[in-house]
Protein backbone atom coordinates (compact mmCIF):
# COMPACT_ATOMS: atom_id res chain seq x y z
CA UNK A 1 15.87 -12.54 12.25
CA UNK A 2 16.96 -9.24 13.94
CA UNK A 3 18.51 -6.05 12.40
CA UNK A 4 20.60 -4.03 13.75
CA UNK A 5 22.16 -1.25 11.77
CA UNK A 6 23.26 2.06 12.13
CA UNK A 7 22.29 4.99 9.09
CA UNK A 8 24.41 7.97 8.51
CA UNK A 9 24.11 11.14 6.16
CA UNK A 10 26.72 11.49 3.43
CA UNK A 11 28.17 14.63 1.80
CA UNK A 12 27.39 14.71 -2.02
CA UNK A 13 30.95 15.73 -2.40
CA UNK A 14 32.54 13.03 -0.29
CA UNK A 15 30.57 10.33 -2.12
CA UNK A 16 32.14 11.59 -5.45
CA UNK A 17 35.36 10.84 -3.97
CA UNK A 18 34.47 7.09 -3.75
CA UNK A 19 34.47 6.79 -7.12
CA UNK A 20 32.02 4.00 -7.12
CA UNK A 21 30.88 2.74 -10.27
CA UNK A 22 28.88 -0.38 -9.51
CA UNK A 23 25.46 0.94 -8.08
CA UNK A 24 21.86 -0.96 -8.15
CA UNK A 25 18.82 0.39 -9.26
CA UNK A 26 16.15 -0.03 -6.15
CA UNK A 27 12.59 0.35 -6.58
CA UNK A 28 10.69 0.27 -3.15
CA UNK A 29 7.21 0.80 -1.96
CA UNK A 30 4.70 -0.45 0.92
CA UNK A 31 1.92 -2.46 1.35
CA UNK A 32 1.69 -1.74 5.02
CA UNK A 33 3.64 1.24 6.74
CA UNK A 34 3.04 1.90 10.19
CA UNK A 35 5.33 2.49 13.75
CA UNK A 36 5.07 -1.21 14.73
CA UNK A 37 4.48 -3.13 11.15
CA UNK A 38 5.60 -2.49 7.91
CA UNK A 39 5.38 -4.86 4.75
CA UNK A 40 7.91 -3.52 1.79
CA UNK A 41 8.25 -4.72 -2.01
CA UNK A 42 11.30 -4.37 -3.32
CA UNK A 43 12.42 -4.80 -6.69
CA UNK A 44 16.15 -4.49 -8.58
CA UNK A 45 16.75 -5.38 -12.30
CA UNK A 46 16.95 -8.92 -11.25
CA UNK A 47 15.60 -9.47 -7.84
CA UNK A 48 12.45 -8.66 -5.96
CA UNK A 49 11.82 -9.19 -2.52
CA UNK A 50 8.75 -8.73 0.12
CA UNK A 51 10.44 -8.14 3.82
CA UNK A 52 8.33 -7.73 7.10
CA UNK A 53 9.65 -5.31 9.77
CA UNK A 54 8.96 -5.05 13.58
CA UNK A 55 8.86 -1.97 15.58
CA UNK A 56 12.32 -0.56 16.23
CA UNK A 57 13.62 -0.40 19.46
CA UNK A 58 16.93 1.31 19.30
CA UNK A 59 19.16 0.26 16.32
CA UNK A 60 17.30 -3.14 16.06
CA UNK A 61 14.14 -4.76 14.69
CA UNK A 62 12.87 -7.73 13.62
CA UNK A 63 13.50 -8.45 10.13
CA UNK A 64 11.81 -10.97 7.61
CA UNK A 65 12.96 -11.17 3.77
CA UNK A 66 11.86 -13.50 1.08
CA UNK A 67 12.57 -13.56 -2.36
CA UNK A 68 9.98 -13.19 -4.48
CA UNK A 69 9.36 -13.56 -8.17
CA UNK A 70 9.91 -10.25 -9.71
CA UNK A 71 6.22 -10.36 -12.14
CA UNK A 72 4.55 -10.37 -8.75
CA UNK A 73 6.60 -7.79 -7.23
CA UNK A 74 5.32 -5.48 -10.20
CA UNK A 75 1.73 -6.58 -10.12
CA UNK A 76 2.05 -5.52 -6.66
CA UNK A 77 3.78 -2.00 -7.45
CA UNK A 78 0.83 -1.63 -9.89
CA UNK A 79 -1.82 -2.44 -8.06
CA UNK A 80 -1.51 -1.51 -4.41
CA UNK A 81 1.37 1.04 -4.43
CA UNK A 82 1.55 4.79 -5.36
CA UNK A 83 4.25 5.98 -3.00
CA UNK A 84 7.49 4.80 -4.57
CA UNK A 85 11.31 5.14 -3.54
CA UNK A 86 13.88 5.07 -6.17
CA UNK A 87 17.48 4.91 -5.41
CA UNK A 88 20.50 3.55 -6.10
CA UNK A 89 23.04 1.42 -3.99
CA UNK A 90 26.42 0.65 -3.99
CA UNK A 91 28.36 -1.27 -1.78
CA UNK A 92 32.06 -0.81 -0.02
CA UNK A 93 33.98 -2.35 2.41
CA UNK A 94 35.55 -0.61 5.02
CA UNK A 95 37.84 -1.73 7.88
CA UNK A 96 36.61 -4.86 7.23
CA UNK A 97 32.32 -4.09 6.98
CA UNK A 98 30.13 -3.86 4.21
CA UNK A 99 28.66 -0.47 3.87
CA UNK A 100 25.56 0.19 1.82
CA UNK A 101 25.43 3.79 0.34
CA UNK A 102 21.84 4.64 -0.49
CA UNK A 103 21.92 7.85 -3.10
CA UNK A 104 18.01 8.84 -3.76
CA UNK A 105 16.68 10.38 -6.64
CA UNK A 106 13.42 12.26 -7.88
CA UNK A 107 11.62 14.02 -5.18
CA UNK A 108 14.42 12.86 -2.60
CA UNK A 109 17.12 13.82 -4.56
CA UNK A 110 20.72 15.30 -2.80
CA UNK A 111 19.97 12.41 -0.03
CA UNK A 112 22.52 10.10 0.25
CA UNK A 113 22.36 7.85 3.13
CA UNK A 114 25.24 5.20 4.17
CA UNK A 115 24.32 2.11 6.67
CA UNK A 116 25.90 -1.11 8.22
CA UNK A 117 25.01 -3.60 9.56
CA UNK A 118 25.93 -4.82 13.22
CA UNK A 119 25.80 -8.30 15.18
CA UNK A 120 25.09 -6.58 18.03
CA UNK A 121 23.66 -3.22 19.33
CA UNK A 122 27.06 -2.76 21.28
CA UNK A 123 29.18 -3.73 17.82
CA UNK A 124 31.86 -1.35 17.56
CA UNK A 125 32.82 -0.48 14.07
CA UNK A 126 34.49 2.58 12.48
CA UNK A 127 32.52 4.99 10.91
CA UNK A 128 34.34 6.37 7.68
CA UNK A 129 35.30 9.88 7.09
CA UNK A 130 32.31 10.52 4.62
CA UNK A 131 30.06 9.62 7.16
CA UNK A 132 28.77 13.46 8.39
CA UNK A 133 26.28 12.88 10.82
CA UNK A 134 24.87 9.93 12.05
CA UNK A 135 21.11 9.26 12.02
CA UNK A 136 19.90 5.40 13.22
CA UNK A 137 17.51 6.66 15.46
CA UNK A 138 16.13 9.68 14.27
CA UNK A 139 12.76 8.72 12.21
CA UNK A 140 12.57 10.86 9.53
CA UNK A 141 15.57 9.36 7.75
CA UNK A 142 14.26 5.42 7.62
CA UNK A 143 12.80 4.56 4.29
CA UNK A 144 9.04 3.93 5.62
CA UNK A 145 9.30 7.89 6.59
CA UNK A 146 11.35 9.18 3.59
CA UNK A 147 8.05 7.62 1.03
CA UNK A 148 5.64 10.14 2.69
CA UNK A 149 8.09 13.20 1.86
CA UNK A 150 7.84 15.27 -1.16
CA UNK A 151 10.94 16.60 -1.17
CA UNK A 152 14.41 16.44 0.69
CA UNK A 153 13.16 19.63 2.87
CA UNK A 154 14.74 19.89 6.32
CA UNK A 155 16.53 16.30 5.74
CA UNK A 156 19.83 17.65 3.92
């Protein structure tokens, strides 16, 4: 499995706008988190999931996800995971895409980050109005970097 997405900052105020009500608590942590590998838990009120990541090379990586049963996924938060992302996602369609808005809280709090997913690296799609600035290849704004942060600092 490959994906390709691209990530883009969103204004506090023009996510207000949205009016979304429907948004899903995300717990997320790592059990491995380097450049070329990285092995993420992730849990919801329902769900959990371990997913496997590649190295990205542009807007694309390899991408491995497998439900998981959700007693494990804590055992694993509790045992081999102190650095923790919380956030919340919603979900919105635009010109026919799904968009994922990512709004942070605790020590990332103010970052709201909005992504998409693409078939292809060369997938044009049109990037909504509340979209500020977009950030797919810049580092510090993919989840494995944001854990290590201790607070929003240079990001907003």
């Amino acid at each position: 499995m490959k994906e390709i997405e691209r990530k883009f900052l969103v204004k506090e105020e023009e996510f207000a706008k949205l009016n979304l009500t429907r948004g899903e608590d995300i717990l997320q942590g790592y059990l491995k988190n380097t450049p070329v590998l990285t092995i993420r838990i992730r849990a919801t009120k329902n769900h959990a999931f371990i997913t496997v990541k590649g190295k990205t090379t542009g807007i694309s990586r390899d991408e491995f996800e497998y439900e998981i049963p959700q007693k494990d996924a804590l055992e694993l938060f509790d045992k081999y995971i102190s650095q923790k992302i919380k956030k919340k996602r919603y979900s919105i369609v635009f010109e026919n895409k799904k968009w994922e808005i990512d709004v942070f809280s605790e020590n990332l709090s103010g970052l709201i980050i909005a992504e998409v997913e693409l078939n292809s690296e060369s997938e044009q799609v049109v990037v909504p109005s509340w979209c500020i600035r977009e950030v797919s290849t810049d580092t510090r704004y993919f989840n494995a970097e944001l854990i290590k942060q201790d607070d929003t600092s240079g990001l907003l």
